[in-house]
PDB file of N, CA and C in Angstrom:
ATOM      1  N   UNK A   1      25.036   9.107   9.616  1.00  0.00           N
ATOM      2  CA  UNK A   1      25.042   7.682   9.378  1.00  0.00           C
ATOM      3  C   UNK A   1      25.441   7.447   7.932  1.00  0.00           C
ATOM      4  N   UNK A   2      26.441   6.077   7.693  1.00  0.00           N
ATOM      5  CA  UNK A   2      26.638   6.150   6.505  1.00  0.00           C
ATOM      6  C   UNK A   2      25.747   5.430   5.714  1.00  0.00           C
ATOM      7  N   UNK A   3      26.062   5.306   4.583  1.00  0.00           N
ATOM      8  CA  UNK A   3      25.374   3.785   3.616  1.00  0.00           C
ATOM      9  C   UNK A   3      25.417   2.486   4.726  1.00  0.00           C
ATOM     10  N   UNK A   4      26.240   2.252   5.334  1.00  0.00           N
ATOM     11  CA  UNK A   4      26.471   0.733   6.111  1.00  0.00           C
ATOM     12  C   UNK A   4      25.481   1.155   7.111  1.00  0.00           C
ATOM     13  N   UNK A   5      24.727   1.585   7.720  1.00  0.00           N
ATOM     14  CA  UNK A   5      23.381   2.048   8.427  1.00  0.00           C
ATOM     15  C   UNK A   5      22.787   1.711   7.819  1.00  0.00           C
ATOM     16  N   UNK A   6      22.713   2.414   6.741  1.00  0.00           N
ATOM     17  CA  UNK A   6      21.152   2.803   5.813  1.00  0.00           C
ATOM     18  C   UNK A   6      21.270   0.658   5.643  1.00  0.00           C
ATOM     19  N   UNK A   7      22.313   0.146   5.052  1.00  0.00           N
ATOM     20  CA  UNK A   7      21.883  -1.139   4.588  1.00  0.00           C
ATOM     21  C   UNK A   7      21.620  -1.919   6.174  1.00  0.00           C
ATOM     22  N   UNK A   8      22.210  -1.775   6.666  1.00  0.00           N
ATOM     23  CA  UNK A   8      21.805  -2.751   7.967  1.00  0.00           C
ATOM     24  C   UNK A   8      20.217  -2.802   8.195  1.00  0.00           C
ATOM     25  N   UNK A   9      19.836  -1.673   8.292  1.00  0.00           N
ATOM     26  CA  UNK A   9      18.340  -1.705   8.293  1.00  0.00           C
ATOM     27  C   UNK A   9      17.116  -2.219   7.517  1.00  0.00           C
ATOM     28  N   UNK A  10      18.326  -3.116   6.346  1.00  0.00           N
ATOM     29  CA  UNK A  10      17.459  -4.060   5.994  1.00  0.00           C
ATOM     30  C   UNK A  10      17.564  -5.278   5.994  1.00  0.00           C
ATOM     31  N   UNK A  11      17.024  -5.868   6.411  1.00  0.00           N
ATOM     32  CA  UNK A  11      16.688  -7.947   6.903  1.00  0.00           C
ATOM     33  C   UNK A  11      15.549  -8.724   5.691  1.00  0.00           C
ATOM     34  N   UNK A  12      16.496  -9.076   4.519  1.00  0.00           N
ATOM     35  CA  UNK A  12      15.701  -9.554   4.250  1.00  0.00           C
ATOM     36  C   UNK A  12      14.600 -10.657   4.591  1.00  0.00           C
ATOM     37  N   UNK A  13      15.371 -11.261   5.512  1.00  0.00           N
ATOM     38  CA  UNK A  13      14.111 -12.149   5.988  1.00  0.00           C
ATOM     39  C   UNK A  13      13.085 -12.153   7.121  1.00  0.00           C
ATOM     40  N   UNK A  14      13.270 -10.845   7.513  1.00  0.00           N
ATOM     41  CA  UNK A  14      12.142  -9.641   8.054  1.00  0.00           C
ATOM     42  C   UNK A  14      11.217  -9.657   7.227  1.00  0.00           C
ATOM     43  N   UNK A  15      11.934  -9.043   6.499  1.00  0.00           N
ATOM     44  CA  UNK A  15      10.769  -8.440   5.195  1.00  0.00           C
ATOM     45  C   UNK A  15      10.038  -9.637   4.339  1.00  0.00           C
ATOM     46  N   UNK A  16      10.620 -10.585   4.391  1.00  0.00           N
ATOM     47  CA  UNK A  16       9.931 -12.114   4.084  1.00  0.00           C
ATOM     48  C   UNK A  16       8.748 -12.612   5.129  1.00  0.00           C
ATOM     49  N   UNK A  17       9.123 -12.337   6.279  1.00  0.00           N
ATOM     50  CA  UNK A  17       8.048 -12.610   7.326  1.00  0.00           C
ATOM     51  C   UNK A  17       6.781 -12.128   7.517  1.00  0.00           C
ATOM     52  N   UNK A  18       7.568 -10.584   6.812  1.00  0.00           N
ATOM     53  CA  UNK A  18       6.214  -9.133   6.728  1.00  0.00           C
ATOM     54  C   UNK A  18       5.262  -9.749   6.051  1.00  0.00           C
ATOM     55  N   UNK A  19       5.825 -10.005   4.671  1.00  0.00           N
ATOM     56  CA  UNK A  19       5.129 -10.600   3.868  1.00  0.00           C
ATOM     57  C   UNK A  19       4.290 -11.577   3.528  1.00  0.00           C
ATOM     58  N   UNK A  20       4.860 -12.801   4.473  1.00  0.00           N
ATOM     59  CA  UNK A  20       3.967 -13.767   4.506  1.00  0.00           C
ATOM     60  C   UNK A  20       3.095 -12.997   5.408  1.00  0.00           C
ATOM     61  N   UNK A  21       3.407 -12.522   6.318  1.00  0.00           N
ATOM     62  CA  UNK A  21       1.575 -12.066   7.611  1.00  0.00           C
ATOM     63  C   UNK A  21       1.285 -11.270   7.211  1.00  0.00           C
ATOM     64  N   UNK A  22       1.419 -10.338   5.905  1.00  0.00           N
ATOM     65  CA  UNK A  22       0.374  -9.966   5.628  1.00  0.00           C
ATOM     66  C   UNK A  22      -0.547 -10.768   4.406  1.00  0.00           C
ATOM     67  N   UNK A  23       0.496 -11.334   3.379  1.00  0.00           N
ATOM     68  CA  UNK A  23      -0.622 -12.731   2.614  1.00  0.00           C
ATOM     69  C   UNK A  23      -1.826 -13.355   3.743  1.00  0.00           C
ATOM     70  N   UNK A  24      -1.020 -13.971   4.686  1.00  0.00           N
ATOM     71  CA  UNK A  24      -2.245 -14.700   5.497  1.00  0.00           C
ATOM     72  C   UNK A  24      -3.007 -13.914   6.435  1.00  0.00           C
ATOM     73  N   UNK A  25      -3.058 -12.540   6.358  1.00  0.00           N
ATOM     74  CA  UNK A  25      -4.027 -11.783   6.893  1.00  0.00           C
ATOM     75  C   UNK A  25      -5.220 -11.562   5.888  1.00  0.00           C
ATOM     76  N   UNK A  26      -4.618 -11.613   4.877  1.00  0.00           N
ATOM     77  CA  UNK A  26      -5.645 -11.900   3.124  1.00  0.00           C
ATOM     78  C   UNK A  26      -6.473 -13.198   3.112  1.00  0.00           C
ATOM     79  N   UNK A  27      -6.287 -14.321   3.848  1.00  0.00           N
ATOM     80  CA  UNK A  27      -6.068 -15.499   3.571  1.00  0.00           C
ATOM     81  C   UNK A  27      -6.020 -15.817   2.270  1.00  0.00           C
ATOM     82  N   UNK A  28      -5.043 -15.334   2.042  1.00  0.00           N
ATOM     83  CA  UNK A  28      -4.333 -15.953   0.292  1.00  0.00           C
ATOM     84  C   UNK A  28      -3.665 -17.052   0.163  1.00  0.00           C
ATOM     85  N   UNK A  29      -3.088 -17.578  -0.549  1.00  0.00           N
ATOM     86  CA  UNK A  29      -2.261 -18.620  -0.905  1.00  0.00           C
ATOM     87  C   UNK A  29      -1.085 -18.079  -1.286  1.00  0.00           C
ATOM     88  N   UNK A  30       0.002 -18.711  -0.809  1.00  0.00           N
ATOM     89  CA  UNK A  30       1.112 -18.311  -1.785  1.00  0.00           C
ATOM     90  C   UNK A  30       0.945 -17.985  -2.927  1.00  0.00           C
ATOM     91  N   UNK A  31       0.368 -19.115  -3.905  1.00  0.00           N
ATOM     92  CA  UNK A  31      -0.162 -19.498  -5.277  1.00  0.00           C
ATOM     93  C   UNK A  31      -0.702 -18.031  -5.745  1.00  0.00           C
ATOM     94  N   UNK A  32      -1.897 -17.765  -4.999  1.00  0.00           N
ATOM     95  CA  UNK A  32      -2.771 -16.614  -4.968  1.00  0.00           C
ATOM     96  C   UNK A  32      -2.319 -15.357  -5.145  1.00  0.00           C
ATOM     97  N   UNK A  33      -1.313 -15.082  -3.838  1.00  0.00           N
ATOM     98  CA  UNK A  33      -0.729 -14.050  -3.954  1.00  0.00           C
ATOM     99  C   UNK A  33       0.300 -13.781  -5.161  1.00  0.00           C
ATOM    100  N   UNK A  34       1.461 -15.059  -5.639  1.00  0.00           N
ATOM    101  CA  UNK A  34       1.655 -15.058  -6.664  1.00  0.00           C
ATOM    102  C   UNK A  34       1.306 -14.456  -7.954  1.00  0.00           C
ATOM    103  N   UNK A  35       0.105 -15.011  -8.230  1.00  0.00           N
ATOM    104  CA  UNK A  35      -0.748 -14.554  -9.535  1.00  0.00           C
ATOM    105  C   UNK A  35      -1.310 -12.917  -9.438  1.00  0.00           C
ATOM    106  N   UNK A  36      -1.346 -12.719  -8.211  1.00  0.00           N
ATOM    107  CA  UNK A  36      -1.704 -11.434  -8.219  1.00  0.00           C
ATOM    108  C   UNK A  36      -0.851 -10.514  -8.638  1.00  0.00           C
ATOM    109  N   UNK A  37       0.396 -10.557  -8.061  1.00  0.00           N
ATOM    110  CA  UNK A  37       1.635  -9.848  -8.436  1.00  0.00           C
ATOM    111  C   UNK A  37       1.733 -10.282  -9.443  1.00  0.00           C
ATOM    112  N   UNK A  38       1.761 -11.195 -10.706  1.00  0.00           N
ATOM    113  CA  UNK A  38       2.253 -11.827 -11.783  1.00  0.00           C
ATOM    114  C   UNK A  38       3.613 -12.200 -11.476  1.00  0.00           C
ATOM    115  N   UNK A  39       4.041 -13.110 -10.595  1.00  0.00           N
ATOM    116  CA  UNK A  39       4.904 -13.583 -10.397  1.00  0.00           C
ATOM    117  C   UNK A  39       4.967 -15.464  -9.898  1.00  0.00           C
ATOM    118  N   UNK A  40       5.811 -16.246 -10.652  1.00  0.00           N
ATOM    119  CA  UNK A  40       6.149 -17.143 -10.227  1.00  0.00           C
ATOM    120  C   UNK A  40       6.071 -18.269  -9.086  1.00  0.00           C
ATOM    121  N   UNK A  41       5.370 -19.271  -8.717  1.00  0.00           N
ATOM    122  CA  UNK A  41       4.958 -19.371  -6.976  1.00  0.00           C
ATOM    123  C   UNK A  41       6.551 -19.765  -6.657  1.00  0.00           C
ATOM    124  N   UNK A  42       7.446 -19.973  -7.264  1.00  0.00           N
ATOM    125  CA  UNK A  42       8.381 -20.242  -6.814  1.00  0.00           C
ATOM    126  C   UNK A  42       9.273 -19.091  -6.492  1.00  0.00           C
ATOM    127  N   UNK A  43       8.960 -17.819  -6.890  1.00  0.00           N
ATOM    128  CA  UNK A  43       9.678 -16.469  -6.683  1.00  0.00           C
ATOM    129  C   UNK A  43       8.682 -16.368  -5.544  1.00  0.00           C
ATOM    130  N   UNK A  44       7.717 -16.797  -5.069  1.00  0.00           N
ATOM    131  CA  UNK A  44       6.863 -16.019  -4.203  1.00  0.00           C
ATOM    132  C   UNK A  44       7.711 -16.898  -2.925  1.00  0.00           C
ATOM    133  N   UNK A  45       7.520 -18.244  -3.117  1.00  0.00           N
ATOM    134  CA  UNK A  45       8.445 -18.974  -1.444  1.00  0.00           C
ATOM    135  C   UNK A  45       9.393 -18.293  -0.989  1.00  0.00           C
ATOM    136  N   UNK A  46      10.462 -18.117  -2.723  1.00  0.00           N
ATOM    137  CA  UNK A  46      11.671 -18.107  -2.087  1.00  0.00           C
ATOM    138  C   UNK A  46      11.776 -15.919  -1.643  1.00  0.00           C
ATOM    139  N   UNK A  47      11.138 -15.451  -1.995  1.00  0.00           N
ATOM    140  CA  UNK A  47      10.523 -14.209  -1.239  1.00  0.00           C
ATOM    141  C   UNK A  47       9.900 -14.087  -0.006  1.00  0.00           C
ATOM    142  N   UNK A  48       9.273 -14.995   0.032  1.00  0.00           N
ATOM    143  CA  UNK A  48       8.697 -15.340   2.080  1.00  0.00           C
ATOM    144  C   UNK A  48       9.962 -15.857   2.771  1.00  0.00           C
ATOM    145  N   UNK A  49      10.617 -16.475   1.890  1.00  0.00           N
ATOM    146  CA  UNK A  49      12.077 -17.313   3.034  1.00  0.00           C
ATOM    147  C   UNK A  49      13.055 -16.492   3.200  1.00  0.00           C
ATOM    148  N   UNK A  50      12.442 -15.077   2.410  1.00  0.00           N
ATOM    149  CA  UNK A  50      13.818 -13.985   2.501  1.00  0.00           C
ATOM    150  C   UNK A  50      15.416 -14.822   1.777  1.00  0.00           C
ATOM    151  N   UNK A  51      15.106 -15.236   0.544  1.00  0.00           N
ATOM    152  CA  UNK A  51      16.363 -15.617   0.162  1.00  0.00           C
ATOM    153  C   UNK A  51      16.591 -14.302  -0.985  1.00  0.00           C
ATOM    154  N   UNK A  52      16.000 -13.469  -1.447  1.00  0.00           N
ATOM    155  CA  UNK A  52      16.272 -12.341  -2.381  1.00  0.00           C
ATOM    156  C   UNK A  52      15.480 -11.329  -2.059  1.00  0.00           C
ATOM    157  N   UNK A  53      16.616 -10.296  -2.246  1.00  0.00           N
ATOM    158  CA  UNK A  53      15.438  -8.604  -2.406  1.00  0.00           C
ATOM    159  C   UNK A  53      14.560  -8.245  -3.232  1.00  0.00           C
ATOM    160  N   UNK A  54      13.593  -8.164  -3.550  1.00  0.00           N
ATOM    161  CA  UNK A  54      12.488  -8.088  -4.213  1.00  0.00           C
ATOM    162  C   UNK A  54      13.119  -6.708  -5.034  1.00  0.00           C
ATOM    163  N   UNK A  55      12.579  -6.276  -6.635  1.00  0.00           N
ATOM    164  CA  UNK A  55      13.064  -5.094  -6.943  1.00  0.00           C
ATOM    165  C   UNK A  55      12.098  -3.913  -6.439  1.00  0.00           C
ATOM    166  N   UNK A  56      12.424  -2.738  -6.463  1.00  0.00           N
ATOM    167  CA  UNK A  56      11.757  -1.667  -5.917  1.00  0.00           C
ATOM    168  C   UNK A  56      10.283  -1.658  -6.292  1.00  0.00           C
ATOM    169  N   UNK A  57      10.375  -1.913  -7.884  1.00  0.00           N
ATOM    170  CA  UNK A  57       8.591  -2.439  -8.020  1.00  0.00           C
ATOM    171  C   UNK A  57       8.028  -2.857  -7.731  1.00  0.00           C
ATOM    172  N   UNK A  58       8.477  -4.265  -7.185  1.00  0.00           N
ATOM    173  CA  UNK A  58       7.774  -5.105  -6.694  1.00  0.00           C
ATOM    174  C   UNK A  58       7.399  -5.395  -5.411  1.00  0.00           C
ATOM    175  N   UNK A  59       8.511  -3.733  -4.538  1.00  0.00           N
ATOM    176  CA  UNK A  59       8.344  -3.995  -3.122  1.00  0.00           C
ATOM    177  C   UNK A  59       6.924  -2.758  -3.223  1.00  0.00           C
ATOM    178  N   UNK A  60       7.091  -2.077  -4.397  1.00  0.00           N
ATOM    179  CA  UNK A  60       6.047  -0.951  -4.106  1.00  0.00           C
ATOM    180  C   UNK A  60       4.472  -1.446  -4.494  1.00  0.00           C
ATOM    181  N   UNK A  61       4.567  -2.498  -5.577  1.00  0.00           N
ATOM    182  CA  UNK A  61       3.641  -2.885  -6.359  1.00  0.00           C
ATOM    183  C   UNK A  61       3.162  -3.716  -4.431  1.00  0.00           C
ATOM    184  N   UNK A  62       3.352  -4.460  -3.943  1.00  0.00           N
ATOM    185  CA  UNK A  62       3.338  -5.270  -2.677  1.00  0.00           C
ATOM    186  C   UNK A  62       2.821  -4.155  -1.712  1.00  0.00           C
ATOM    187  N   UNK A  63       3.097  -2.969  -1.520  1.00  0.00           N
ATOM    188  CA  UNK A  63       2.735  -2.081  -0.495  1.00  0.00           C
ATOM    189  C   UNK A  63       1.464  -1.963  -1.005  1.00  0.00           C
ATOM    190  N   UNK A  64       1.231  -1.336  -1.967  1.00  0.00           N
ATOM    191  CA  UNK A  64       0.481  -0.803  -2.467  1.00  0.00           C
ATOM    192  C   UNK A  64      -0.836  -1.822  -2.484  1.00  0.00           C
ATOM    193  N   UNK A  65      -0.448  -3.402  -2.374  1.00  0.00           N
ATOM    194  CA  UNK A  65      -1.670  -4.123  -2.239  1.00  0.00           C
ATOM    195  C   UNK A  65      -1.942  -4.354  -1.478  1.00  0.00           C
ATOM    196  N   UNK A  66      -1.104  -4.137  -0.290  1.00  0.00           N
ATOM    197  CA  UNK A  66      -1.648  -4.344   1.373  1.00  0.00           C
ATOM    198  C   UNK A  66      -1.760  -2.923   1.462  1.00  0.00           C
ATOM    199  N   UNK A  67      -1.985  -1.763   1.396  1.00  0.00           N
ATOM    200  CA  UNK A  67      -1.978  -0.274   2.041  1.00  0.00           C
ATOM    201  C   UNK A  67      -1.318  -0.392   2.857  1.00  0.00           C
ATOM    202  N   UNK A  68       0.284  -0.461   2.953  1.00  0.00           N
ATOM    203  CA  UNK A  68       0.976  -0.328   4.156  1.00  0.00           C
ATOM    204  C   UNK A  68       2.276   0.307   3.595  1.00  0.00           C
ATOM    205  N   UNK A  69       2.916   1.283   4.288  1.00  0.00           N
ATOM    206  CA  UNK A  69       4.034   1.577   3.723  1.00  0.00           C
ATOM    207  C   UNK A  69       5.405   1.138   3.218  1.00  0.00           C
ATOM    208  N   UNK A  70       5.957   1.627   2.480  1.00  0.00           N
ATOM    209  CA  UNK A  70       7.582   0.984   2.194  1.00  0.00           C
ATOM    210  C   UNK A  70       8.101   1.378   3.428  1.00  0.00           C
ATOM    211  N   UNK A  71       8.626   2.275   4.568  1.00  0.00           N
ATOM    212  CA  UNK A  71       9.005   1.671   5.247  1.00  0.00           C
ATOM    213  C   UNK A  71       8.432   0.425   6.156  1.00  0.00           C
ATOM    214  N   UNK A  72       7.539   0.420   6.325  1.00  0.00           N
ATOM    215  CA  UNK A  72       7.210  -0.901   7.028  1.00  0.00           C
ATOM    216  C   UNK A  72       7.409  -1.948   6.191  1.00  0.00           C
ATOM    217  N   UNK A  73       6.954  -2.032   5.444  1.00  0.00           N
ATOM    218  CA  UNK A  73       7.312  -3.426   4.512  1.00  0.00           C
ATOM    219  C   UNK A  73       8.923  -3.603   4.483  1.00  0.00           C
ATOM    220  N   UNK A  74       9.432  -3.452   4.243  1.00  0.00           N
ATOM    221  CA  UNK A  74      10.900  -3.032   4.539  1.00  0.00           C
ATOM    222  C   UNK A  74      11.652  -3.403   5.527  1.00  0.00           C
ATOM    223  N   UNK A  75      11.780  -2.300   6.292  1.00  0.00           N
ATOM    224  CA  UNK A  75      11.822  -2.011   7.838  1.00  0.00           C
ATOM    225  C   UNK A  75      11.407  -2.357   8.750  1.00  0.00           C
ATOM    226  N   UNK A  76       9.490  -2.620   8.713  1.00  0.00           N
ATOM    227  CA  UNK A  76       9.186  -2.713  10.074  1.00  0.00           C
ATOM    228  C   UNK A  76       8.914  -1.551  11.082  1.00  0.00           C
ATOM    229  N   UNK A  77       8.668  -0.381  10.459  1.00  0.00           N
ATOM    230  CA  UNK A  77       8.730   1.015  10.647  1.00  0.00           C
ATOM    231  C   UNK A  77       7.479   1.290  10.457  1.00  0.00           C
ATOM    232  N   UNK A  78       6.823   1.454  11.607  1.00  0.00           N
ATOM    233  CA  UNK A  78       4.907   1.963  11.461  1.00  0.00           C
ATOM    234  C   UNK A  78       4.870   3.398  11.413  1.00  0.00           C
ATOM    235  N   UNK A  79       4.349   4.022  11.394  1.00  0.00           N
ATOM    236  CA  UNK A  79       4.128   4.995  10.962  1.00  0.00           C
ATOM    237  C   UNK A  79       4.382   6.067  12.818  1.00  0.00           C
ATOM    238  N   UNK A  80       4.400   7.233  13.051  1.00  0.00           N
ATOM    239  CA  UNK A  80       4.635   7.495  14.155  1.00  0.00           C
ATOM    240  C   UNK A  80       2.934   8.331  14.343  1.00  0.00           C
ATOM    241  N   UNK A  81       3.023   8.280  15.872  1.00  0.00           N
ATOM    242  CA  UNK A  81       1.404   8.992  16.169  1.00  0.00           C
ATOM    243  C   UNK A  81       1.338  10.185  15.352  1.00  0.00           C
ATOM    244  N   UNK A  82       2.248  11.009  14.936  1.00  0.00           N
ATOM    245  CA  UNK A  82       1.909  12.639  13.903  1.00  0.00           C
ATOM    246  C   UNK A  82       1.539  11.713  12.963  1.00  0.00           C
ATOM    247  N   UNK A  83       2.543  11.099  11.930  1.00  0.00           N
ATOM    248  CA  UNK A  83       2.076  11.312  10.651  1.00  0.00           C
ATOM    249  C   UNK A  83       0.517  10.141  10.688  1.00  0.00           C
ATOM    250  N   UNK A  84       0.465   9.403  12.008  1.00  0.00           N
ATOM    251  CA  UNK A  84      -1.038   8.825  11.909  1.00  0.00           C
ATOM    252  C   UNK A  84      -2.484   9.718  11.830  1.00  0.00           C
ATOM    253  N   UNK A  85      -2.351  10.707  12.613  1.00  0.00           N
ATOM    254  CA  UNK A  85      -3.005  11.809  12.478  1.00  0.00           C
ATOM    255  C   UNK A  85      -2.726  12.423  11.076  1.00  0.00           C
ATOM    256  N   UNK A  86      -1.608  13.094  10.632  1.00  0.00           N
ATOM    257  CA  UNK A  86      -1.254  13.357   9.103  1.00  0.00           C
ATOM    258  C   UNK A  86      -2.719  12.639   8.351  1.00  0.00           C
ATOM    259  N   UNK A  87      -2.629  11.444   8.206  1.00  0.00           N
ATOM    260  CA  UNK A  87      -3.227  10.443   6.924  1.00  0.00           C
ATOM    261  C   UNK A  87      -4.372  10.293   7.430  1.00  0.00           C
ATOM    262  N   UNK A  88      -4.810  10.731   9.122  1.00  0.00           N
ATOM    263  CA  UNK A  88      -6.297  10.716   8.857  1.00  0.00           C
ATOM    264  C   UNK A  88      -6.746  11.708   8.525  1.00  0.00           C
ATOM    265  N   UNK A  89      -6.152  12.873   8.682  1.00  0.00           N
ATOM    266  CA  UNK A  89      -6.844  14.128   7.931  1.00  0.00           C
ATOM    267  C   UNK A  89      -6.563  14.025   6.419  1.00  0.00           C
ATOM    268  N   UNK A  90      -5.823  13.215   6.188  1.00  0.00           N
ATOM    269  CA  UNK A  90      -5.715  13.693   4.589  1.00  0.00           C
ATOM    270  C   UNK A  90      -7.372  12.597   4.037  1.00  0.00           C
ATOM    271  N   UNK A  91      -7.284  11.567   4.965  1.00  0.00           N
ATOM    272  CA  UNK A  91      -7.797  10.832   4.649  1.00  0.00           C
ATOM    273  C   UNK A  91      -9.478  11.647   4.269  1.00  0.00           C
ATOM    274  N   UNK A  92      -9.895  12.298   5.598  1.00  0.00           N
ATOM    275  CA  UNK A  92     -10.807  13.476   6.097  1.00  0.00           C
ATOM    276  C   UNK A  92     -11.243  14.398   4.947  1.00  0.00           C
ATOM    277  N   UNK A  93      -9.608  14.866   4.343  1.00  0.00           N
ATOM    278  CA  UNK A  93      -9.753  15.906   3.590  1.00  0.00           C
ATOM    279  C   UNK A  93     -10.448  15.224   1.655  1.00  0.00           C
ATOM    280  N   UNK A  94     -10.009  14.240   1.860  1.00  0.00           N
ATOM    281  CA  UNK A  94     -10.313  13.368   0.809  1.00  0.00           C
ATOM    282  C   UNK A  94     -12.052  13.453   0.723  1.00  0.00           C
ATOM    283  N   UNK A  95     -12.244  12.966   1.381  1.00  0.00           N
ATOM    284  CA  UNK A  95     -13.576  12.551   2.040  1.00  0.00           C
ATOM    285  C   UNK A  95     -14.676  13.767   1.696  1.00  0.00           C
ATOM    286  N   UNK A  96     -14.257  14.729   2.346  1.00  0.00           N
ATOM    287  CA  UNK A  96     -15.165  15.809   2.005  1.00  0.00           C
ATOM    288  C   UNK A  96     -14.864  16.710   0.477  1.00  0.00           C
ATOM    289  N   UNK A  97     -13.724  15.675  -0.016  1.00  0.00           N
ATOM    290  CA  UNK A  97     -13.708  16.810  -1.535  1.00  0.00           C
ATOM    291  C   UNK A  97     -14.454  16.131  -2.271  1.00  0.00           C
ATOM    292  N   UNK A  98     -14.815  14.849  -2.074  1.00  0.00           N
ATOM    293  CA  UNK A  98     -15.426  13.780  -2.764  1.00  0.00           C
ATOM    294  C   UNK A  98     -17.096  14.256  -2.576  1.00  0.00           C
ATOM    295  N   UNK A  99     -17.149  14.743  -1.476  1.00  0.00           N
ATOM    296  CA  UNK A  99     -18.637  15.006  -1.006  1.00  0.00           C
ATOM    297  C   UNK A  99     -18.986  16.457  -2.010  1.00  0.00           C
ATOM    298  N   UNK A 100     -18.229  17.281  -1.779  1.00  0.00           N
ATOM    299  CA  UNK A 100     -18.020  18.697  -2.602  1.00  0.00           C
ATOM    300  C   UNK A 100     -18.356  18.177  -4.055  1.00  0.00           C
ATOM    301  N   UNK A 101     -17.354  17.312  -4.670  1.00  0.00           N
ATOM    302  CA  UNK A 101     -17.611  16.933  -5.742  1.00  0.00           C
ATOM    303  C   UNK A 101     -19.275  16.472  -5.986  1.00  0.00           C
ATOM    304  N   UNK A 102     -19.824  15.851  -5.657  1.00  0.00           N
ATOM    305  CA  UNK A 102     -20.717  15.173  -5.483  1.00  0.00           C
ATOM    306  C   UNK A 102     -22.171  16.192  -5.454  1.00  0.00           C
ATOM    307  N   UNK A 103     -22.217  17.229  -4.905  1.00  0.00           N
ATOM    308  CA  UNK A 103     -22.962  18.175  -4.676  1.00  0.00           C
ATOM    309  C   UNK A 103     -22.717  18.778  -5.670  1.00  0.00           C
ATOM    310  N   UNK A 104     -21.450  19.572  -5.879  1.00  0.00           N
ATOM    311  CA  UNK A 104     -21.127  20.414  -7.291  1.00  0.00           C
ATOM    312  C   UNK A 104     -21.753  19.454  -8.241  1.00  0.00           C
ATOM    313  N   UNK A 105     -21.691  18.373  -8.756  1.00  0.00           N
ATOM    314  CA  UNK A 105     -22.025  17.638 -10.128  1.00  0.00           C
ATOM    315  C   UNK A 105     -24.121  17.457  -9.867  1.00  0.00           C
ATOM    316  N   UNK A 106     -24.261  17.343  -8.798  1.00  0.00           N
ATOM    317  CA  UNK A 106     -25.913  17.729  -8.921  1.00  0.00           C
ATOM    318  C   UNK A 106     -26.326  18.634  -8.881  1.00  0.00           C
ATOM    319  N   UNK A 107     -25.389  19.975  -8.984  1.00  0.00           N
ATOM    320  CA  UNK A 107     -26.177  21.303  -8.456  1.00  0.00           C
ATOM    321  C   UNK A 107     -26.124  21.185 -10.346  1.00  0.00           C
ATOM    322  N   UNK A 108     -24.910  20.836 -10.991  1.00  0.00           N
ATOM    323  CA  UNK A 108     -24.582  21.089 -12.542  1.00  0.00           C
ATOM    324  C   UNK A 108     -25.429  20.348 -12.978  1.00  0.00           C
ATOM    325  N   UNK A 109     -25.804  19.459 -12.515  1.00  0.00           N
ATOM    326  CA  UNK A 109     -27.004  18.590 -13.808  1.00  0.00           C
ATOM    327  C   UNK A 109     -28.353  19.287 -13.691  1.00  0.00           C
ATOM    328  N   UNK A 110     -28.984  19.908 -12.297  1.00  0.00           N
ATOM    329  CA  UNK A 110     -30.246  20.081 -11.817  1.00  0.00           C
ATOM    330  C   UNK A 110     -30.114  21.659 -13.252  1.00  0.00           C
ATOM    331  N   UNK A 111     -28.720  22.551 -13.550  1.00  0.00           N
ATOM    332  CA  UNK A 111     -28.875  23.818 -13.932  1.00  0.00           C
ATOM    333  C   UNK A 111     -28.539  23.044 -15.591  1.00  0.00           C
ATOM    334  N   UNK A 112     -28.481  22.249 -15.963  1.00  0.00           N
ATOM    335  CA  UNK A 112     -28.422  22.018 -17.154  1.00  0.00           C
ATOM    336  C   UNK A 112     -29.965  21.546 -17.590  1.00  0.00           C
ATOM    337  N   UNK A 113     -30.822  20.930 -16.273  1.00  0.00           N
ATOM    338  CA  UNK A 113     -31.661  20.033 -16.777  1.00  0.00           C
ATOM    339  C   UNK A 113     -33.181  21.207 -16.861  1.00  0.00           C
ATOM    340  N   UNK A 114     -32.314  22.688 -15.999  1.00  0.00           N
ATOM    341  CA  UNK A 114     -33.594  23.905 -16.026  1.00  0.00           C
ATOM    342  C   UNK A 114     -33.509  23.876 -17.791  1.00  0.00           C
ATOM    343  N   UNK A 115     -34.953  24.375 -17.881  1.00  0.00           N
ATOM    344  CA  UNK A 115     -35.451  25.161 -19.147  1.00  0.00           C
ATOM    345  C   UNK A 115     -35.838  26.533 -19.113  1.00  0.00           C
ATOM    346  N   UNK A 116     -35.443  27.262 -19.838  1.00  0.00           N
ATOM    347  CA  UNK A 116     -35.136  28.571 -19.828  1.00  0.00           C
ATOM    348  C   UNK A 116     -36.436  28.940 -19.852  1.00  0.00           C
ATOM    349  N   UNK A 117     -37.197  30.498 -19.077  1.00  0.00           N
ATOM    350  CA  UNK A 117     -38.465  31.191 -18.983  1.00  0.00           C
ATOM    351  C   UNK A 117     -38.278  31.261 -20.088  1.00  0.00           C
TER     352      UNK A 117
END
């Protein structure tokens, strides 16, 4: 596939739509969401109406506040059943290093807080 693929697959006013449902899954405000991004409420409309491409920052800075990926935000591209499994184990694996952590740092305070025979 060439570049003329790769661009077709993007709609900006897809990705304007994305955007507004996921603001009003926040129940945010335009306004709201605006200020959050530090952006303009008038860059924020004309970004829901899909009249401009957002820059890469700002599509990542945007993922990153809904937890949803650049391709979906984008695209419209959910994630497939592997890599859903993928991110719950990582998620999993997270989980129990945090717990590890957590145990390691009380086993270290309980051997700092012994006093020597």
């Amino acid at each position: 596939m060439g570049s003329e693929g790769l661009l077709m697959a993007y709609n900006q006013f897809e990705t304007g739509k994305r955007i507004q449902k996921l603001r009003k899954t926040k129940k945010m405000t335009q306004e709201q969401f605006a200020e959050a991004l530090n952006i303009s409420d008038r860059h924020m409309r004309s970004l829901e109406k899909g009249e401009y491409t957002p820059s890469l920052d700002l599509f990542v800075e945007i993922a990153v506040y809904f937890d949803v990926t650049l391709d979906f935000l984008i695209r419209g591209i959910t994630a497939s059943p592997g890599e859903k499994r993928l991110n719950q184990y990582l998620v999993h694996i997270q989980q129990v290093i945090l717990q590890v952590i957590k145990a390691l740092s009380i086993v270290i305070d309980e051997l700092e807080n012994q006093k020597p025979d």
